[in-house]
PDB file of N, CA and C in Angstrom:
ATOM      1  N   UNK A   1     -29.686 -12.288-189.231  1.00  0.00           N
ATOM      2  CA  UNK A   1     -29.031 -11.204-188.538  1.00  0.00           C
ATOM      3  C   UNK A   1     -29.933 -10.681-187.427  1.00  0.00           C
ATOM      4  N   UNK A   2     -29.108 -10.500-186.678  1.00  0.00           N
ATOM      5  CA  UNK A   2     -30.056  -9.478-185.422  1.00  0.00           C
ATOM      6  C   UNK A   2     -28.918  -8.241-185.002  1.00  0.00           C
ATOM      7  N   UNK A   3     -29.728  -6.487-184.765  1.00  0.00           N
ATOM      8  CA  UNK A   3     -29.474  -5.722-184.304  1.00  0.00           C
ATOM      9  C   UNK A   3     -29.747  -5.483-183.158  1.00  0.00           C
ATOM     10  N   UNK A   4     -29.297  -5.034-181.934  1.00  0.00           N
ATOM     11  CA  UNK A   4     -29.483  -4.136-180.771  1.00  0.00           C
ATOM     12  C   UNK A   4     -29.137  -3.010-180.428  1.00  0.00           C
ATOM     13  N   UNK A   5     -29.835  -2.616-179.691  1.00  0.00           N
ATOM     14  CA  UNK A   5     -29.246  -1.615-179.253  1.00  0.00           C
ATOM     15  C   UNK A   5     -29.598  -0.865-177.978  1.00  0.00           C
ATOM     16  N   UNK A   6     -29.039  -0.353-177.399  1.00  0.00           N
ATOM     17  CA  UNK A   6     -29.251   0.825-176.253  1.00  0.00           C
ATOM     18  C   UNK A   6     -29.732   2.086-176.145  1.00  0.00           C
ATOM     19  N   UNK A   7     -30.953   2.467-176.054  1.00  0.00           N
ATOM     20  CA  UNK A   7     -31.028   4.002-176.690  1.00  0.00           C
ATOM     21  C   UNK A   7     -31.550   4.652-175.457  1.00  0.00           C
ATOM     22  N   UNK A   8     -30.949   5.813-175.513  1.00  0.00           N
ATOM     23  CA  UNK A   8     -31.640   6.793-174.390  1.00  0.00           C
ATOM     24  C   UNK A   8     -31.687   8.023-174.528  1.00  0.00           C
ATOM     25  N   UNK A   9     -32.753   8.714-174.935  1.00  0.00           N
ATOM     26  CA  UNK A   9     -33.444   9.631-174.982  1.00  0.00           C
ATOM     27  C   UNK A   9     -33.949  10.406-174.222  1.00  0.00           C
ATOM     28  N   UNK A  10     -33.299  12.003-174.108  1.00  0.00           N
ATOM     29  CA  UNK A  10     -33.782  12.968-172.646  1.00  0.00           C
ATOM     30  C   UNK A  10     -33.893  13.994-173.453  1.00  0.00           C
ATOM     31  N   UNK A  11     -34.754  15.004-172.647  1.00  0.00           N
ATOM     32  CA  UNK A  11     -34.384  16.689-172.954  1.00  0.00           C
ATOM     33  C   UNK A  11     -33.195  16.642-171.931  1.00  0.00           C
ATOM     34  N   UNK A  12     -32.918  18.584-172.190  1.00  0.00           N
ATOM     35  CA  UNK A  12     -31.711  18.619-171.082  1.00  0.00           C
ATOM     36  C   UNK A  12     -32.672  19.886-170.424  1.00  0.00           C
ATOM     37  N   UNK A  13     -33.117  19.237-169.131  1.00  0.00           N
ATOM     38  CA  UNK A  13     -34.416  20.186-168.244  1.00  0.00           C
ATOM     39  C   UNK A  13     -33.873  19.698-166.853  1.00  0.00           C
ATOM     40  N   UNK A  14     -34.821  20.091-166.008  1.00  0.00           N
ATOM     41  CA  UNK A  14     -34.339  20.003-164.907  1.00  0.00           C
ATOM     42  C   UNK A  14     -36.069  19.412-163.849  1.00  0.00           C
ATOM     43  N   UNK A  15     -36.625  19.401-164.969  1.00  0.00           N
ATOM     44  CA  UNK A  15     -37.946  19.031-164.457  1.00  0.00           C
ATOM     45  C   UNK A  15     -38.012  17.586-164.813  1.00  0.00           C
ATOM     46  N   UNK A  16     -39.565  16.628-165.005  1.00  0.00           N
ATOM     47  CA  UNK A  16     -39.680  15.596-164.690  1.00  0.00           C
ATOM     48  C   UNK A  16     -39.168  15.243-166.718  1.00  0.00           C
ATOM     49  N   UNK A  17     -38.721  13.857-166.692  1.00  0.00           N
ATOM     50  CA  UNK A  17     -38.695  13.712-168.460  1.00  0.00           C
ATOM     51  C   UNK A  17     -39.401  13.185-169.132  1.00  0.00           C
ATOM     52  N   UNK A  18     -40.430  12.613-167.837  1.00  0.00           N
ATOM     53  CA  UNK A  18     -41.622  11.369-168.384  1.00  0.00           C
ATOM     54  C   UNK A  18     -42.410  11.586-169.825  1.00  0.00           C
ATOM     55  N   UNK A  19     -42.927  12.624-169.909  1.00  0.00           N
ATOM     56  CA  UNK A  19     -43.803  12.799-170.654  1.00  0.00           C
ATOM     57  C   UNK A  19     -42.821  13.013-171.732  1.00  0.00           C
ATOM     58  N   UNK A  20     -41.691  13.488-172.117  1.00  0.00           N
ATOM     59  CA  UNK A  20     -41.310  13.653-173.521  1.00  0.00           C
ATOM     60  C   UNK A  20     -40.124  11.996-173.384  1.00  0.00           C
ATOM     61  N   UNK A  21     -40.201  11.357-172.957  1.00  0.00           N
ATOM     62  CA  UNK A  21     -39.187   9.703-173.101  1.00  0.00           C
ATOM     63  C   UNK A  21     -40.911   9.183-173.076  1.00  0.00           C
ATOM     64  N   UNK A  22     -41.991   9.216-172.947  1.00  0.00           N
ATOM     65  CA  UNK A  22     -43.268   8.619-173.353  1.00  0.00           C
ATOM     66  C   UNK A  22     -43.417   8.750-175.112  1.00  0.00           C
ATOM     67  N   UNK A  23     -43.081  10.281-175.427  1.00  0.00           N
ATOM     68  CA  UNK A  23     -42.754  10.474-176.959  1.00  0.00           C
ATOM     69  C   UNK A  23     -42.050   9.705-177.634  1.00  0.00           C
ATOM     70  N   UNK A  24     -40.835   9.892-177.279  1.00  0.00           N
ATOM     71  CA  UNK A  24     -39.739   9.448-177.524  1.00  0.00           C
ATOM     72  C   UNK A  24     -40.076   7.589-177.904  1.00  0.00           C
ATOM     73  N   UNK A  25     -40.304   7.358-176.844  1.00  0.00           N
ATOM     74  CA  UNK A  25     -40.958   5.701-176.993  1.00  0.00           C
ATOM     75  C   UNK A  25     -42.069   5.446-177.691  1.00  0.00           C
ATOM     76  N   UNK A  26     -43.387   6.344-177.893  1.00  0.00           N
ATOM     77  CA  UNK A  26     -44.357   6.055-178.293  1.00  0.00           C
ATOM     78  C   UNK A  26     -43.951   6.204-179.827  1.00  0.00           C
ATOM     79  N   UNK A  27     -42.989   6.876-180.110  1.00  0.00           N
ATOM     80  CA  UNK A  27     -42.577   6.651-182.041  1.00  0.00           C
ATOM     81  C   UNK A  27     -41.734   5.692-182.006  1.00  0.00           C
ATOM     82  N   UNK A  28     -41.247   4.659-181.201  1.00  0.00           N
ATOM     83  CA  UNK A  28     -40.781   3.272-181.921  1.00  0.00           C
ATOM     84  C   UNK A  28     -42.038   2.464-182.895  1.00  0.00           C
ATOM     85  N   UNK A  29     -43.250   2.978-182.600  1.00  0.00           N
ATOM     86  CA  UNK A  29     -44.479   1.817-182.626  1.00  0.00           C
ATOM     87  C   UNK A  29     -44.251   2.176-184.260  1.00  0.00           C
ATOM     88  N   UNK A  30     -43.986   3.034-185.261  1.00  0.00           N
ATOM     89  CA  UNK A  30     -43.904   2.929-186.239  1.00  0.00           C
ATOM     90  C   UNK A  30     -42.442   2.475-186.904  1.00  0.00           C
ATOM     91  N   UNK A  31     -41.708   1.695-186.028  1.00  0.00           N
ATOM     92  CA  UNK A  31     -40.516   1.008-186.481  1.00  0.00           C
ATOM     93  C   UNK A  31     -41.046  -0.589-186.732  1.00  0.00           C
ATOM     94  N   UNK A  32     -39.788  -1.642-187.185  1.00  0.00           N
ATOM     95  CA  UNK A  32     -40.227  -2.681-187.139  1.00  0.00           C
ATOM     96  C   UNK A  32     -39.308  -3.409-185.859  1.00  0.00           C
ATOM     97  N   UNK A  33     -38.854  -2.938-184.869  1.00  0.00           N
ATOM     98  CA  UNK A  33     -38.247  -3.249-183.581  1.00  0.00           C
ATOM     99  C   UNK A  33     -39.077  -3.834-182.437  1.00  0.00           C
ATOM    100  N   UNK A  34     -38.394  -4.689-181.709  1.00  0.00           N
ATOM    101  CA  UNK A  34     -38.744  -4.926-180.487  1.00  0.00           C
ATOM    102  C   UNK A  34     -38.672  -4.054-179.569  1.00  0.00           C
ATOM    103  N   UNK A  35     -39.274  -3.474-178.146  1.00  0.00           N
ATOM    104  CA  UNK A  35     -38.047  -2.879-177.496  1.00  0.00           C
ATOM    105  C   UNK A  35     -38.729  -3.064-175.617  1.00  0.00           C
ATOM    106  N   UNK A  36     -38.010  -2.348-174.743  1.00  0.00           N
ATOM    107  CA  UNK A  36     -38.397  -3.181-173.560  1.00  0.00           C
ATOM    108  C   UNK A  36     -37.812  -1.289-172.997  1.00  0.00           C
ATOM    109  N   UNK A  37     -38.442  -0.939-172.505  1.00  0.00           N
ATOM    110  CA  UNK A  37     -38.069   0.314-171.434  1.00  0.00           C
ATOM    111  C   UNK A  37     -37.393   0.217-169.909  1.00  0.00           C
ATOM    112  N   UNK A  38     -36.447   0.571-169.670  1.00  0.00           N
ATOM    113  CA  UNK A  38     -36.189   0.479-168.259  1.00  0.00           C
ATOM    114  C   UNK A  38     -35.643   1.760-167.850  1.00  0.00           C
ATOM    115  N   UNK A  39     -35.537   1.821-166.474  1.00  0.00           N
ATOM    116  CA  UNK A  39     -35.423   2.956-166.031  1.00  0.00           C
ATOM    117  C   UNK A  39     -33.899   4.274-166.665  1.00  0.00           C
ATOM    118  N   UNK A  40     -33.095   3.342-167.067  1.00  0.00           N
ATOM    119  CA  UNK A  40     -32.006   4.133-167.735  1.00  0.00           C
ATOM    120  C   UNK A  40     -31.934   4.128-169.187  1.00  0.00           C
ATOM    121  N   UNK A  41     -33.163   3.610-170.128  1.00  0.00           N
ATOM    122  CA  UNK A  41     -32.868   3.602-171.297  1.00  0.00           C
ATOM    123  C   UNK A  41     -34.025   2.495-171.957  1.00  0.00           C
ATOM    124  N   UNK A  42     -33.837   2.433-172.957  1.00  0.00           N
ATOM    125  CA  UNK A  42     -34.781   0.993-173.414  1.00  0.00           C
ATOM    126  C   UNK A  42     -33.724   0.593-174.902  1.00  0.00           C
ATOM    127  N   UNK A  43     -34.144  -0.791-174.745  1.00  0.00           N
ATOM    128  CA  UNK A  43     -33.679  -1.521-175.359  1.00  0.00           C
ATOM    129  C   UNK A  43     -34.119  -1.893-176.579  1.00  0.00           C
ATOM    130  N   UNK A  44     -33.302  -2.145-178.211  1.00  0.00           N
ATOM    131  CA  UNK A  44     -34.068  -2.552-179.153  1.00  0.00           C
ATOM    132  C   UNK A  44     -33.635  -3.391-179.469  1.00  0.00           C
ATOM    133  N   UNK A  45     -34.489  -4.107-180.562  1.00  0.00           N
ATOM    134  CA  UNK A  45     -33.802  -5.196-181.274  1.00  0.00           C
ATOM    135  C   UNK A  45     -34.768  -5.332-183.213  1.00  0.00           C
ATOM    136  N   UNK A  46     -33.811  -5.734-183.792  1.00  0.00           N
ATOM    137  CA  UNK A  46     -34.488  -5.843-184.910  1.00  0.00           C
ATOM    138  C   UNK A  46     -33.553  -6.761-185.897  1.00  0.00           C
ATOM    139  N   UNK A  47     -33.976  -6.867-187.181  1.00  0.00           N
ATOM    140  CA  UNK A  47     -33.638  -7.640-188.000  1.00  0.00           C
ATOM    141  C   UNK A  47     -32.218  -6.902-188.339  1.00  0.00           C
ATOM    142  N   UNK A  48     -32.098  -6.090-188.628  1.00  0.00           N
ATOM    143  CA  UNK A  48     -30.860  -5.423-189.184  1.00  0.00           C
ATOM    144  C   UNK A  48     -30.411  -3.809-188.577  1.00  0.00           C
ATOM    145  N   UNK A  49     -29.470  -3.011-188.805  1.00  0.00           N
ATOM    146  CA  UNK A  49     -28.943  -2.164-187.831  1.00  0.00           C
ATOM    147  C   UNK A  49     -29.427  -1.067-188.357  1.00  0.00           C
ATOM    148  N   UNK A  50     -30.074  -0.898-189.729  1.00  0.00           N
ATOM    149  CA  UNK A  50     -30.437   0.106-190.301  1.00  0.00           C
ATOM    150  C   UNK A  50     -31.878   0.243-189.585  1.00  0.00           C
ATOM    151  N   UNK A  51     -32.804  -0.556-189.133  1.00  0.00           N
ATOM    152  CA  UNK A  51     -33.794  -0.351-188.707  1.00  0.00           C
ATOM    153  C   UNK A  51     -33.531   0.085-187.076  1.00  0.00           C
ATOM    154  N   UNK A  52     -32.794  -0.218-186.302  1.00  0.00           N
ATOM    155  CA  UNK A  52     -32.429  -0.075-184.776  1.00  0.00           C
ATOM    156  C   UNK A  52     -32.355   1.719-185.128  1.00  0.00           C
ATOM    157  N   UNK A  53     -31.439   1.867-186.008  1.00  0.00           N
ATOM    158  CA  UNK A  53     -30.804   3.653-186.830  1.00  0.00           C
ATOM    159  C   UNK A  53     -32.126   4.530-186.616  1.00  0.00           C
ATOM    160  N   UNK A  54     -33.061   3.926-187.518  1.00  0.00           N
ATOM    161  CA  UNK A  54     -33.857   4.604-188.415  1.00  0.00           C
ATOM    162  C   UNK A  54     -35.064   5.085-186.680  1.00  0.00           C
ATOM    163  N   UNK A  55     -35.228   3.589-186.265  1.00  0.00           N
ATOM    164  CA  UNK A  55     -35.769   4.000-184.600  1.00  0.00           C
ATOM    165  C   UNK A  55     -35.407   5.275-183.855  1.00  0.00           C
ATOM    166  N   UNK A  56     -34.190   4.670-183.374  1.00  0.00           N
ATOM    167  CA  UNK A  56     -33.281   5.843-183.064  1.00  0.00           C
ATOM    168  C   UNK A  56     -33.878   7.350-183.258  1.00  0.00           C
ATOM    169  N   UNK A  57     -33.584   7.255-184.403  1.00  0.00           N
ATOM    170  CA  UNK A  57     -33.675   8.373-184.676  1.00  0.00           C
ATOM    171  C   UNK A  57     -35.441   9.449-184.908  1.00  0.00           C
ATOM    172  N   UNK A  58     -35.979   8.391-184.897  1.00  0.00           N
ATOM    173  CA  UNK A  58     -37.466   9.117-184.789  1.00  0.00           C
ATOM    174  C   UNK A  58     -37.750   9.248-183.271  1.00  0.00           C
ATOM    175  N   UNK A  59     -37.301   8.361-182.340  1.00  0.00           N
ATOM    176  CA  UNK A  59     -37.718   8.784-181.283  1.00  0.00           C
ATOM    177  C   UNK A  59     -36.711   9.979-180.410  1.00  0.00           C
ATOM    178  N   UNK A  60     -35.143  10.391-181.385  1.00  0.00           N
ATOM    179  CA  UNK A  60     -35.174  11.516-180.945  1.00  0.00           C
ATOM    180  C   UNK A  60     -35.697  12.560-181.480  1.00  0.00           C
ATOM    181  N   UNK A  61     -36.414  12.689-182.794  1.00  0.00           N
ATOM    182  CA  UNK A  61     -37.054  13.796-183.183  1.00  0.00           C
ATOM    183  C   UNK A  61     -38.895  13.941-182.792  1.00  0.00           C
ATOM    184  N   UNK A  62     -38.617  12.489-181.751  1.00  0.00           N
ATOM    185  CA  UNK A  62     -40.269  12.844-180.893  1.00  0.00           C
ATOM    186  C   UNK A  62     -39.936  14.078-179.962  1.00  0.00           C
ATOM    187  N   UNK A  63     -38.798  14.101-179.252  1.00  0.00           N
ATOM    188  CA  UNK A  63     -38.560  14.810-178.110  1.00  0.00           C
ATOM    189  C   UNK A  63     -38.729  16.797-178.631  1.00  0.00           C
ATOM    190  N   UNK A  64     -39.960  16.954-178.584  1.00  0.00           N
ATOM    191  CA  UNK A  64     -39.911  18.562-178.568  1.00  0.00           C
ATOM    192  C   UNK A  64     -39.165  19.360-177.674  1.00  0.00           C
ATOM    193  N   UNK A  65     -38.222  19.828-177.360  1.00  0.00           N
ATOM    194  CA  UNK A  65     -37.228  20.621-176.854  1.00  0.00           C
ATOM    195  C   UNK A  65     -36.433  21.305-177.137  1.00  0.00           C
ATOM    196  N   UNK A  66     -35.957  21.905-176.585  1.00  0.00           N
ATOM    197  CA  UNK A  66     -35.047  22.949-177.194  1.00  0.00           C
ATOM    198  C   UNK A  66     -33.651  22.302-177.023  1.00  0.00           C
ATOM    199  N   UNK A  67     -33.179  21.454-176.386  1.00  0.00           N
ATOM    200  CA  UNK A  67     -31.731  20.680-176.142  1.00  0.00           C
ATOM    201  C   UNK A  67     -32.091  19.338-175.817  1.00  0.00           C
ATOM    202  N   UNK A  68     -31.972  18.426-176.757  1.00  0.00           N
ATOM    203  CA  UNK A  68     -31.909  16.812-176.775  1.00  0.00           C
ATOM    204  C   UNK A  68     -30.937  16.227-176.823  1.00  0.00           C
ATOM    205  N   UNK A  69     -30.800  15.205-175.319  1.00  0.00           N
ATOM    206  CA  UNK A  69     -29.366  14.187-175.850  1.00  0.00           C
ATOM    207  C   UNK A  69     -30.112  13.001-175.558  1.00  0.00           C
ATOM    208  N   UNK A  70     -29.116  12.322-176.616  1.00  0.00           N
ATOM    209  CA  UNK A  70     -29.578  10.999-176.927  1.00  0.00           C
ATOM    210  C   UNK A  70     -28.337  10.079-177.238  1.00  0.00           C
ATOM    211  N   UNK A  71     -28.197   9.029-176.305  1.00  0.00           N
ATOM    212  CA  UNK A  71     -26.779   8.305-176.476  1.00  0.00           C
ATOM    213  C   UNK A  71     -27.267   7.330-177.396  1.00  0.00           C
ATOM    214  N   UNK A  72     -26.902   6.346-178.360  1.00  0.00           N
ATOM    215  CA  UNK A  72     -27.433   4.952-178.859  1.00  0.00           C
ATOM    216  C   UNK A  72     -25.853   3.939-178.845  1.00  0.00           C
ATOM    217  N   UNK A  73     -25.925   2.617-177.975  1.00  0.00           N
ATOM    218  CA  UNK A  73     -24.962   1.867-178.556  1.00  0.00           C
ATOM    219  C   UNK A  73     -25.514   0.381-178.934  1.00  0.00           C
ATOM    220  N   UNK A  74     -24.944   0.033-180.124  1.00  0.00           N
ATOM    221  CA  UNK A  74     -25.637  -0.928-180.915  1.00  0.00           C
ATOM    222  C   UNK A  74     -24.509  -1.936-181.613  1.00  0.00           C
ATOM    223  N   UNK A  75     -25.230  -3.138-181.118  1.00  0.00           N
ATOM    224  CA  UNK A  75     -24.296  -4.507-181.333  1.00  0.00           C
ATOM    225  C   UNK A  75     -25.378  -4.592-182.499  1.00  0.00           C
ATOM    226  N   UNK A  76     -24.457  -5.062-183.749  1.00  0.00           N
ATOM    227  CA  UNK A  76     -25.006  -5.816-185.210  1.00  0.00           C
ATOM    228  C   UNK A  76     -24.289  -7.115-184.940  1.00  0.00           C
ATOM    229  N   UNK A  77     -25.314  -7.985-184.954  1.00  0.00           N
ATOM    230  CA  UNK A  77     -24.334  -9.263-185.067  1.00  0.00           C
ATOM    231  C   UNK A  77     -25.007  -9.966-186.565  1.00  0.00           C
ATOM    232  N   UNK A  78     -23.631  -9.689-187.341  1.00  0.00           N
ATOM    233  CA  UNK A  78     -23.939  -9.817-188.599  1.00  0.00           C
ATOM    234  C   UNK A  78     -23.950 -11.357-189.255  1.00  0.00           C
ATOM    235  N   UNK A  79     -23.771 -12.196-187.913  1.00  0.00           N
ATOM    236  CA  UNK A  79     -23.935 -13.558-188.478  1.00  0.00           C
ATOM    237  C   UNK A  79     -24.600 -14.663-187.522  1.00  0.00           C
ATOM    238  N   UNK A  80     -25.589 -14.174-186.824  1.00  0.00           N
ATOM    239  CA  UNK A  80     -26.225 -14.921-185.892  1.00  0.00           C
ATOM    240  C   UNK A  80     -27.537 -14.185-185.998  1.00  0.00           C
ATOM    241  N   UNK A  81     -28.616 -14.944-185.920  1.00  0.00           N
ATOM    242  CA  UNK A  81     -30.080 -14.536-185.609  1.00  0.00           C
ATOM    243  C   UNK A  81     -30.187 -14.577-184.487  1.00  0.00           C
ATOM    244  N   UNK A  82     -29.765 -14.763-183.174  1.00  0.00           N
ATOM    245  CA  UNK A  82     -29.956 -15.148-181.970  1.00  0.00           C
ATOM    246  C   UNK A  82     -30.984 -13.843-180.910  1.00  0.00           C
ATOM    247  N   UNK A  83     -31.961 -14.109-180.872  1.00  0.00           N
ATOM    248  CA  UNK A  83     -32.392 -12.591-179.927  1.00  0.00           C
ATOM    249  C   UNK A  83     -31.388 -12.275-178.752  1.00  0.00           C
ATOM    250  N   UNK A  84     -32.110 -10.907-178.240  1.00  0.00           N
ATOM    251  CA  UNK A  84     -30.927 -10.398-177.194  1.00  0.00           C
ATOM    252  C   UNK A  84     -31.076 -10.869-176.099  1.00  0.00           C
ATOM    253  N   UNK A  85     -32.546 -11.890-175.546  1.00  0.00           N
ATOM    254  CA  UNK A  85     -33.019 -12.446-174.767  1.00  0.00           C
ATOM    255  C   UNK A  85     -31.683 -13.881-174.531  1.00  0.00           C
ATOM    256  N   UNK A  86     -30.969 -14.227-175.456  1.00  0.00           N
ATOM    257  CA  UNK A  86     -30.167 -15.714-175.727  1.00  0.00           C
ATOM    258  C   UNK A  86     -29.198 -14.622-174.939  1.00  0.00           C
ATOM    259  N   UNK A  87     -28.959 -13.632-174.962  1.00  0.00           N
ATOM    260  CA  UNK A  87     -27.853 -13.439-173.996  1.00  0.00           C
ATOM    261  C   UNK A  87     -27.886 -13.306-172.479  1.00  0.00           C
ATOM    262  N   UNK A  88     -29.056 -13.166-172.329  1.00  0.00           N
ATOM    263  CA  UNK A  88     -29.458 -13.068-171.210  1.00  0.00           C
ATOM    264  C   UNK A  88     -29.512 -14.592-170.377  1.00  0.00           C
ATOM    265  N   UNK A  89     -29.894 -15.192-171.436  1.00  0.00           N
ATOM    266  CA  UNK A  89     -29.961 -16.727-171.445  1.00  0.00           C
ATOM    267  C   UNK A  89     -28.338 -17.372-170.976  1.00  0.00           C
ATOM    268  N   UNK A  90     -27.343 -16.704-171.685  1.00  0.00           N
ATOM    269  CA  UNK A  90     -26.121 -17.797-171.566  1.00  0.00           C
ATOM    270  C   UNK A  90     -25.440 -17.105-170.092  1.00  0.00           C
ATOM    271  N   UNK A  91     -25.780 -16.015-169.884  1.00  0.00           N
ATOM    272  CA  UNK A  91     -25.276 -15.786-168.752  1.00  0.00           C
ATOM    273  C   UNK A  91     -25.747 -15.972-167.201  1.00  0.00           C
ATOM    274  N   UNK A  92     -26.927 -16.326-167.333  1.00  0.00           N
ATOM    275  CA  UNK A  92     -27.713 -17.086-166.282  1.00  0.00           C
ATOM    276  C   UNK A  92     -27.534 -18.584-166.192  1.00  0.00           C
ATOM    277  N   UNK A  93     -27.271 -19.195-167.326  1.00  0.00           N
ATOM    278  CA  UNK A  93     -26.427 -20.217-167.718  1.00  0.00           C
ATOM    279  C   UNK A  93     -25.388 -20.578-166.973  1.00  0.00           C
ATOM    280  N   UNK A  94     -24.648 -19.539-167.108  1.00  0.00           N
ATOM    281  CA  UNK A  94     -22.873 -19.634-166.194  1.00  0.00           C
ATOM    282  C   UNK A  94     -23.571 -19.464-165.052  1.00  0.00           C
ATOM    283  N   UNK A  95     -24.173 -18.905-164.560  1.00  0.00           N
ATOM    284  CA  UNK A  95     -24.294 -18.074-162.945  1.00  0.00           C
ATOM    285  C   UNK A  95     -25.191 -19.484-162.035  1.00  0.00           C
ATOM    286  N   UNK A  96     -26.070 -19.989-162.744  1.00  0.00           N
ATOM    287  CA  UNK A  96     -27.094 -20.870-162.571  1.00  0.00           C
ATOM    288  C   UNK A  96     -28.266 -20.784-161.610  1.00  0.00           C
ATOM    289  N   UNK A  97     -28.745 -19.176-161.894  1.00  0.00           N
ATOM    290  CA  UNK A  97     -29.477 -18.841-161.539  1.00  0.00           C
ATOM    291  C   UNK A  97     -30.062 -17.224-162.166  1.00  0.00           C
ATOM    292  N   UNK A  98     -31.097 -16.330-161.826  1.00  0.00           N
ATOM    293  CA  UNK A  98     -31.428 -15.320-162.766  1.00  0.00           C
ATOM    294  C   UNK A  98     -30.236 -14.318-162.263  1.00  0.00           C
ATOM    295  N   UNK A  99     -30.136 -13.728-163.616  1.00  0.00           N
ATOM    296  CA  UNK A  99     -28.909 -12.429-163.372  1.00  0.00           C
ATOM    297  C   UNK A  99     -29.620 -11.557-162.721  1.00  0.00           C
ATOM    298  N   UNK A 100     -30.071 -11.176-161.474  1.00  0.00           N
ATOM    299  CA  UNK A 100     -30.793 -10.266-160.874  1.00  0.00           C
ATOM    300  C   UNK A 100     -30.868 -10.620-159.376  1.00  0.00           C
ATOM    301  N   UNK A 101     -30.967  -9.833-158.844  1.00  0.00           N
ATOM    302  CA  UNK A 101     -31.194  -9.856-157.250  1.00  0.00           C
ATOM    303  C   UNK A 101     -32.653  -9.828-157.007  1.00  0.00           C
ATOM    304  N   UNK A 102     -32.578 -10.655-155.568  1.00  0.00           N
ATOM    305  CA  UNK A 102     -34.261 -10.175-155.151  1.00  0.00           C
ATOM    306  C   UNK A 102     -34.734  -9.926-154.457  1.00  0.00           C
TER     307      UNK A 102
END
């Protein structure tokens, strides 16, 4: 099995968010997840969906604030081991070249 997911983690401020999405990210390291940061969110992956959850959810209770939102959407694919990298894979595949501009 492999889990993913989408997670994104903010205060609701009006100032910079770096330093509390640095929190936020720096408590995945006690999950057992992969994950990759990008500018709208970072990405996880793990063996099962309860661990993607359990992530989730510590890195929104990194965020000290007084108003936290945090979206998560998460593909369980409950019958394939395939990383989330193979998707990235089949669609560069079709395109026949990298899914990205340069």
């Amino acid at each position: 099995m492999t889990a993913m997911g989408f997670l994104s983690v903010a205060p609701v401020t009006e100032s910079s968010m770096a330093a509390d999405v640095a929190d936020a990210v720096a408590a995945l390291e006690d999950y057992d997840v992969r994950y990759e940061t990008t500018p709208m969110g970072t990405l996880l992956e793990a063996e099962d969906a309860a661990e993607v959850f359990a992530a989730a959810r510590a890195a929104h209770e990194a965020v000290d604030a007084d108003r936290v939102s945090t979206f998560l959407k998460v593909d369980d694919k409950r019958t394939s081991a395939a990383p989330m990298a193979a998707k990235v894979d089949a669609v560069e595949a079709e395109l026949g070249r990298p899914a990205r501009s340069e």
